[in-house]
Protein backbone atom coordinates (compact mmCIF):
# COMPACT_ATOMS: atom_id res chain seq x y z
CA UNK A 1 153.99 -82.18 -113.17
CA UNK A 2 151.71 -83.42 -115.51
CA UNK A 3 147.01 -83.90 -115.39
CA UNK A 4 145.54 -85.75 -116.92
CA UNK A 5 141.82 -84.48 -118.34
CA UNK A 6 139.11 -84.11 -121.00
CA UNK A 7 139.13 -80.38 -122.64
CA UNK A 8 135.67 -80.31 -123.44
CA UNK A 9 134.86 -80.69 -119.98
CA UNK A 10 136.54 -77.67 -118.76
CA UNK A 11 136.44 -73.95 -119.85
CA UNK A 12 133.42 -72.02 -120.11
CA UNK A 13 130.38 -71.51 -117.73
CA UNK A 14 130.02 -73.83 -114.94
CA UNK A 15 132.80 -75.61 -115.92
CA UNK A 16 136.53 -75.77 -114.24
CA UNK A 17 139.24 -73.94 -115.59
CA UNK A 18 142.20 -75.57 -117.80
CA UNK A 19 145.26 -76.47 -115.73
CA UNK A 20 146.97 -74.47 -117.90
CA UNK A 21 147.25 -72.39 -120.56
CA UNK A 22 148.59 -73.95 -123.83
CA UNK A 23 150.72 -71.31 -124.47
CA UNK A 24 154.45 -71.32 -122.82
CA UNK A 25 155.02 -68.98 -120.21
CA UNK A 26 158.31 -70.02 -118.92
CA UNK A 27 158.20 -73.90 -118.95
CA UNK A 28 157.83 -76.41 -121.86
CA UNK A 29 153.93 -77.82 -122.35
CA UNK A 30 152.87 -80.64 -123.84
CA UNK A 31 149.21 -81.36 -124.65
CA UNK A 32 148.42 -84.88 -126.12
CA UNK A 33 145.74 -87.18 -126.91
CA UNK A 34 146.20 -90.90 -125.83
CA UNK A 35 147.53 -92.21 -128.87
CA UNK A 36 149.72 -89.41 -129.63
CA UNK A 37 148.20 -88.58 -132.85
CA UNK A 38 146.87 -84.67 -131.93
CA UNK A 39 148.85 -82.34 -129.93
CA UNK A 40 150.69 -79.23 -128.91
CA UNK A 41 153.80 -77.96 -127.97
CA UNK A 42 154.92 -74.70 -126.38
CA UNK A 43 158.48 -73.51 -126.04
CA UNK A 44 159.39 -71.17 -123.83
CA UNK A 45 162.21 -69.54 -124.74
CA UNK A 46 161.79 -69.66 -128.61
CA UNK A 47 157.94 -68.16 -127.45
CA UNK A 48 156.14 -70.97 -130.29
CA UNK A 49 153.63 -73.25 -130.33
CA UNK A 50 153.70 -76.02 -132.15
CA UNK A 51 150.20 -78.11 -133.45
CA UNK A 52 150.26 -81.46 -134.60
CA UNK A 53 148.00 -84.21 -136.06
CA UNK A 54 146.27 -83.29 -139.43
CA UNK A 55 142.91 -83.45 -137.65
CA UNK A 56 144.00 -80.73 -135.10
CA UNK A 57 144.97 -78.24 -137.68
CA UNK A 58 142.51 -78.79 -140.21
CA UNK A 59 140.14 -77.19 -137.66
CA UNK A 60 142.72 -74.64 -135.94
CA UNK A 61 144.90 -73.90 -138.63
CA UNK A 62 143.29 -70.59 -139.94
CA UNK A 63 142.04 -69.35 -136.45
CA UNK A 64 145.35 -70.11 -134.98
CA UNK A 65 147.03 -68.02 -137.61
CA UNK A 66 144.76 -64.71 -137.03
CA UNK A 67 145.21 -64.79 -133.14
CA UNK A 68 149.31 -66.12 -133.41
CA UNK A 69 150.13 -64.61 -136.46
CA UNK A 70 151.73 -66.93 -139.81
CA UNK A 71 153.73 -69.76 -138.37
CA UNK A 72 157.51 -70.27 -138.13
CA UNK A 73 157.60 -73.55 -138.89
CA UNK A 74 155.61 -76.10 -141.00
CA UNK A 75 156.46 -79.29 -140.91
CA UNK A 76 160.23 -78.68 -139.93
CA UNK A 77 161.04 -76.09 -141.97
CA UNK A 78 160.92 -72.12 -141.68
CA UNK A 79 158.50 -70.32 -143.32
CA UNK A 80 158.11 -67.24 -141.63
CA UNK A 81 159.72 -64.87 -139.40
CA UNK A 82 161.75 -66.33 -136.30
């Protein structure tokens, strides 16, 4: 299944809810922008999310990390606990 829709029309008062939750719970999710260049990805059985696009995580990076905890993974390769 997939939607299509614009994130900073939905969430928050008066607004509709997100489709989904970008965290896994059980099935694989993929968040993208058109051109591919910003995105997520959540696995469910490793329990991860992956962020990509350098202007994603220079915004999300350091909130991310307090709510998450440090990452697993940065660009490919471990850096944290599994």
């Amino acid at each position: 299944m997939s939607y299509r829709f614009a994130p900073q029309e939905v969430g928050g008062p008066g607004r509709p809810a997100w489709p989904l939750s970008p965290y896994p719970d059980g099935d694989y999710y993929l968040f993208l922008t058109e051109d591919f260049r910003i995105g997520s990805f959540g696995h469910p059985w490793e329990e991860s999310l992956c962020l990509f696009g350098e202007a994603l995580l220079d915004v999300a990076a350091t909130e991310l990390d307090k709510v998450l905890g440090l990452p697993i993974r940065r660009s490919g390769k471990a850096v944290g606990p599994a």
